[in-house]
Protein backbone atom coordinates (compact mmCIF):
# COMPACT_ATOMS: atom_id res chain seq x y z
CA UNK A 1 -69.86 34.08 -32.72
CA UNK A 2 -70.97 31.94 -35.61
CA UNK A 3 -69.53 31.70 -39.14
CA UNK A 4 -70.88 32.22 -42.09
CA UNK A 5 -71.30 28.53 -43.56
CA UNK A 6 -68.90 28.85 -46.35
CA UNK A 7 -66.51 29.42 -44.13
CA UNK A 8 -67.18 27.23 -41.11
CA UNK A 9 -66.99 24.77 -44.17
CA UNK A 10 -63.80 25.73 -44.83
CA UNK A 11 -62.36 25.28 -41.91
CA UNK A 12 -63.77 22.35 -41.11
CA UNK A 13 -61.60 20.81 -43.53
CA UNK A 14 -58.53 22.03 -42.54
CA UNK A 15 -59.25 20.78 -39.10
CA UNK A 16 -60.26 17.03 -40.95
CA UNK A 17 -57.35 16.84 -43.02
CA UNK A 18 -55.28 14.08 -42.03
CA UNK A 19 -52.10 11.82 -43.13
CA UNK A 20 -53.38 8.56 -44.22
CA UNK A 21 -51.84 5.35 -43.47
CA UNK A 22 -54.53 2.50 -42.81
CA UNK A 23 -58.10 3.45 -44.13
CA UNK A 24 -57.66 3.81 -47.57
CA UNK A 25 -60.24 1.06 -49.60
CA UNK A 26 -58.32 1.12 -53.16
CA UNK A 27 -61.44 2.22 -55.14
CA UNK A 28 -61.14 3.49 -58.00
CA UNK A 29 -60.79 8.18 -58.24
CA UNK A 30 -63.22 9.53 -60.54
CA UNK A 31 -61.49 11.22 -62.84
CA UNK A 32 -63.10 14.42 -62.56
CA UNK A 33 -62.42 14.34 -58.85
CA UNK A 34 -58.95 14.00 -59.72
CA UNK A 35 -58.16 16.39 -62.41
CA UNK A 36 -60.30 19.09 -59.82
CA UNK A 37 -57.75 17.90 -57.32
CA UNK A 38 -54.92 18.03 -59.08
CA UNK A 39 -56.51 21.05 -60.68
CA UNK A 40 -55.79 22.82 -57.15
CA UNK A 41 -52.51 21.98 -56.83
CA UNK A 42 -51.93 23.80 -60.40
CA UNK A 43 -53.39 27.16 -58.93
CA UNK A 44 -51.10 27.25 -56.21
CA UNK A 45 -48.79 30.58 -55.57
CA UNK A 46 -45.45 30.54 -56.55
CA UNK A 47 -42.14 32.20 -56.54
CA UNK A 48 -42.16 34.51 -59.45
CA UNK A 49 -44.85 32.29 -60.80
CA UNK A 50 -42.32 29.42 -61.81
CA UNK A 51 -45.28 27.08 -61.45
CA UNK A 52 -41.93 24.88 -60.47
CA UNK A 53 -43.59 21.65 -59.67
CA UNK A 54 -44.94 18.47 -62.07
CA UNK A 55 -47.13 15.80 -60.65
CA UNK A 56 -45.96 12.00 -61.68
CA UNK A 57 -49.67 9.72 -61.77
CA UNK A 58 -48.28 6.11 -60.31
CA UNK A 59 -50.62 3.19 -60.79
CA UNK A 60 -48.55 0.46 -62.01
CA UNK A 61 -48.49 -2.16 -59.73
CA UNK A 62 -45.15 -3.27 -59.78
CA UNK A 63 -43.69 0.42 -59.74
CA UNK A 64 -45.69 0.84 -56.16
CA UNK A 65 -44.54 -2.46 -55.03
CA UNK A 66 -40.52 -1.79 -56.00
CA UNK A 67 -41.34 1.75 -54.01
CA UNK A 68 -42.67 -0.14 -51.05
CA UNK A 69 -40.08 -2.40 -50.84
CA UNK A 70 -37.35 0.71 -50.67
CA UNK A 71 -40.13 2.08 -47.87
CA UNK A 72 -39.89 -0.95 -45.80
CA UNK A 73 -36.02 -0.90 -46.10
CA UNK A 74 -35.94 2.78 -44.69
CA UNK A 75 -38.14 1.99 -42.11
CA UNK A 76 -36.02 -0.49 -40.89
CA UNK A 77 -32.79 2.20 -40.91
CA UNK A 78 -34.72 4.66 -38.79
CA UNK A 79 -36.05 1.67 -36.41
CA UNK A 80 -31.99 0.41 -35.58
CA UNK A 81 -31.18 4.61 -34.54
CA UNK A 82 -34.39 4.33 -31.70
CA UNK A 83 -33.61 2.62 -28.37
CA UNK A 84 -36.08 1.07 -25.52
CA UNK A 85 -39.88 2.71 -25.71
CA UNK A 86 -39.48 4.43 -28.47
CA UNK A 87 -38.76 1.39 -30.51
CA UNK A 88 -41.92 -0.51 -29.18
CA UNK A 89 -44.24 2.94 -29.83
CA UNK A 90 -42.41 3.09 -33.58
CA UNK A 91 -43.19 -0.84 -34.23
CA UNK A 92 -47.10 0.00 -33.74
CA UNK A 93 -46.86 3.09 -36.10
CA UNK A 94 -47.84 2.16 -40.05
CA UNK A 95 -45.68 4.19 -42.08
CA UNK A 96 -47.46 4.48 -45.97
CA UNK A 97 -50.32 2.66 -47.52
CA UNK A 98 -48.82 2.57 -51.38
CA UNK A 99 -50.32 -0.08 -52.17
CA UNK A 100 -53.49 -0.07 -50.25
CA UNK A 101 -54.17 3.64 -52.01
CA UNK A 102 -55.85 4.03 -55.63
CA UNK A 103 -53.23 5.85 -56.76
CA UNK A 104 -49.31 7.19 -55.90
CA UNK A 105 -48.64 10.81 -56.91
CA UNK A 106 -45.16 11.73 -56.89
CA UNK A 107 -44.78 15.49 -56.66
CA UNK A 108 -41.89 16.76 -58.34
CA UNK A 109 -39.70 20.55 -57.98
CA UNK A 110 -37.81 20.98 -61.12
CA UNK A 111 -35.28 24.67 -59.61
CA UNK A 112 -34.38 25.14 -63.92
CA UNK A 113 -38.23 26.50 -64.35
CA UNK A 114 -38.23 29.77 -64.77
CA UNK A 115 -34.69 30.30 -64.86
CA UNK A 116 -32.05 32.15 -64.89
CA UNK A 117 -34.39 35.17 -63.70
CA UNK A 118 -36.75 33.33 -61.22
CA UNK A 119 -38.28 36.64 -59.69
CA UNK A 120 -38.02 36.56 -56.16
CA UNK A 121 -35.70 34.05 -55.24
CA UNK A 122 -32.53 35.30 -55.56
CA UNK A 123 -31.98 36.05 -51.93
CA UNK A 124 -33.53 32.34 -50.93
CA UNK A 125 -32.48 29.50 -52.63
CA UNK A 126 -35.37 27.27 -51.21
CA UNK A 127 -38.22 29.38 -52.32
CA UNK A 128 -39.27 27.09 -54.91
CA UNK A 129 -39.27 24.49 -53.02
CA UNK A 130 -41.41 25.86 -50.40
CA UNK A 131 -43.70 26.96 -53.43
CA UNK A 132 -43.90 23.07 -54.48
CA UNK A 133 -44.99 22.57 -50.50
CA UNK A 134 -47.97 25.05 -51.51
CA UNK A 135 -49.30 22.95 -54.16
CA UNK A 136 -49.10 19.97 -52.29
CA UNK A 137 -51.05 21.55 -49.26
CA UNK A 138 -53.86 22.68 -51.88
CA UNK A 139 -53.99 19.01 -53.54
CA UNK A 140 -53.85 17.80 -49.56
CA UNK A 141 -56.94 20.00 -48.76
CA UNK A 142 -58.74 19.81 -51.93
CA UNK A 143 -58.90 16.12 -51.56
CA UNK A 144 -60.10 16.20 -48.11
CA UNK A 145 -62.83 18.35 -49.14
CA UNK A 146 -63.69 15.49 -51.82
CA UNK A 147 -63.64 13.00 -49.27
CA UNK A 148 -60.52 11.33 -50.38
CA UNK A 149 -57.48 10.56 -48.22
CA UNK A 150 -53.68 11.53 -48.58
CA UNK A 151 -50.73 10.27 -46.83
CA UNK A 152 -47.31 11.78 -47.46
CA UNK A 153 -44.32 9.25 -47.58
CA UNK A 154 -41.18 10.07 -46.84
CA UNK A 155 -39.15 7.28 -45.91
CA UNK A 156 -37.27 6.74 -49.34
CA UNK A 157 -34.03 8.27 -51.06
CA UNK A 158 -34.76 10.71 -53.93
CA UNK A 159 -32.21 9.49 -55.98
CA UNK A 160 -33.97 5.61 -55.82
CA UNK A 161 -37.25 7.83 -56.45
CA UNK A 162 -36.19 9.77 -59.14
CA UNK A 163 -35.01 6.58 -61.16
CA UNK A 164 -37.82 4.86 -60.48
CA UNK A 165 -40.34 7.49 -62.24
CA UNK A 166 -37.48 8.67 -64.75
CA UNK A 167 -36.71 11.77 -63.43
CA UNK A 168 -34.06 14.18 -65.33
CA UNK A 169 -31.01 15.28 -64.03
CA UNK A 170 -31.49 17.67 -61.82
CA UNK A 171 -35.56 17.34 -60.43
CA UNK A 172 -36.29 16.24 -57.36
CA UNK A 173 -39.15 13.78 -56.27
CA UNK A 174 -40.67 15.95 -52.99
CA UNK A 175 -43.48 13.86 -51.96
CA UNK A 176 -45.06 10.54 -53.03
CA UNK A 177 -48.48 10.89 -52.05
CA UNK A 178 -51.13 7.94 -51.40
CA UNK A 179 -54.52 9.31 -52.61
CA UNK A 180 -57.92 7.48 -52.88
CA UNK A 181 -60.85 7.09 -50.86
CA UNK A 182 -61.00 6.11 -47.10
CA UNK A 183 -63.51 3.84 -44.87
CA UNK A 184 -63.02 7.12 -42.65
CA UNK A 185 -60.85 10.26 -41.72
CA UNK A 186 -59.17 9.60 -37.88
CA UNK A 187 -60.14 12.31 -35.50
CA UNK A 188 -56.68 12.07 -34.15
CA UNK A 189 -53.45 11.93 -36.04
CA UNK A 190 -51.80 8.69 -36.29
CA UNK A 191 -48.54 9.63 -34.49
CA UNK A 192 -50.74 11.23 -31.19
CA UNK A 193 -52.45 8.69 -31.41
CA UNK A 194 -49.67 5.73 -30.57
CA UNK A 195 -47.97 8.22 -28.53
CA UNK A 196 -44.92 9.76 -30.51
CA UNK A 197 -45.53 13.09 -30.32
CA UNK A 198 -48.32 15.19 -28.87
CA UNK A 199 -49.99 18.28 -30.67
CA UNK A 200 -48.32 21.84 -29.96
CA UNK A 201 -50.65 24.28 -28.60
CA UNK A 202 -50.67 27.46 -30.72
CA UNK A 203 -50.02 29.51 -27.60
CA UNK A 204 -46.28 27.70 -27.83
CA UNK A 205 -45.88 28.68 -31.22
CA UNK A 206 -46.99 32.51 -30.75
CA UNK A 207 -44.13 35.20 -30.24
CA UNK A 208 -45.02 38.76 -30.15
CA UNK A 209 -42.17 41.42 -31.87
CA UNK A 210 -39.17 38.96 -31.07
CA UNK A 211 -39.13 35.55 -31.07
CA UNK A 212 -39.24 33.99 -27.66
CA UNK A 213 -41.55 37.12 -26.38
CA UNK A 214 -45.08 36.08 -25.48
């Protein structure tokens, strides 16, 4: 059965979305591209509509090269805990492209917004959290429908991250994102790609009534 176009569209993006590494080009973001991009994030749900998250703009050179430096450094921890192949598959795998991006976007969750009465998440804690996750998957998609790319880094401490942007007391950095336009968006992820992990069918992930019931 065909889609309607709209929505074919649709989810043709989620199925080109992809973690950047390598092809970003460092040209400049229009900056109506990126306030409609960031201006996605904004409209995402949240718990008891604490709107919880701030987005940090990074373009400083020096600021992306300090954070690459604590990258590289984490890498390395990770790389001593493998042993044998998985060592030699890690070693081919490139890990962020801060400084190869146009621009770093450090997504923050700030769990005092909203408070004391956050509606809905006094039974679980993380909700907030998992509302900043929202945001970041509408920025994620909305930039992939602009033709930009995005790649999440996570090798880094928060509390080195948090410094570095000025964070207060008490909000956490979630994501640093590399955003900017790419030569191209891979048709395989990175990390299928070089062999670290292979994509889950959804039958796996499907459970019917209780979980381990197909």
């Amino acid at each position: 059965m065909s889609l309607d176009p709209e929505l074919d569209g649709f989810y043709r993006i989620l199925e080109r979305r992809r973690d950047v590494r390598a092809e970003f080009t460092g040209e400049p973001i229009d900056d109506d591209v990126l306030m409609r991009v960031l201006g996605a994030a904004h409209t995402a749900p949240s718990v008891g509509m604490s709107q919880p998250w701030d987005f940090v703009l990074v373009s400083d050179h020096d600021t992306r090269s300090a954070f690459r430096e604590h990258v590289l450094s984490e890498r390395d921890v990770f790389e001593s805990q493998l042993d044998g192949d998985r060592t030699t598959t890690f070693r081919k795998i490139k890990i962020e492209g801060i400084l190869e991006s146009s621009l770093g976007i450090v997504v923050t969750y700030d769990p005092e917004r909203g408070s004391p009465a956050v509606l809905g998440r006094h039974a679980i804690a993380d909700a907030g959290l998992y509302s900043v996750c929202l945001a970041i998957q509408n920025l994620w998609l909305a930039a992939t429908a602009e033709d930009l790319g995005v790649g999440w880094v996570s090798f880094y401490r928060e509390e080195f991250l948090a410094d570095l942007v000025g964070l207060p007391d008490g909000v956490r950095p979630v994501a640093w994102l590399c955003v900017g336009p790419v030569r191209e968006l891979q048709q395989v992820p990175d990390l299928e790609r070089h062999g670290w992990r292979r994509r889950r069918p959804l039958t796996e992930a499907l459970h019917r009534e209780r979980y381990g019931v197909s």
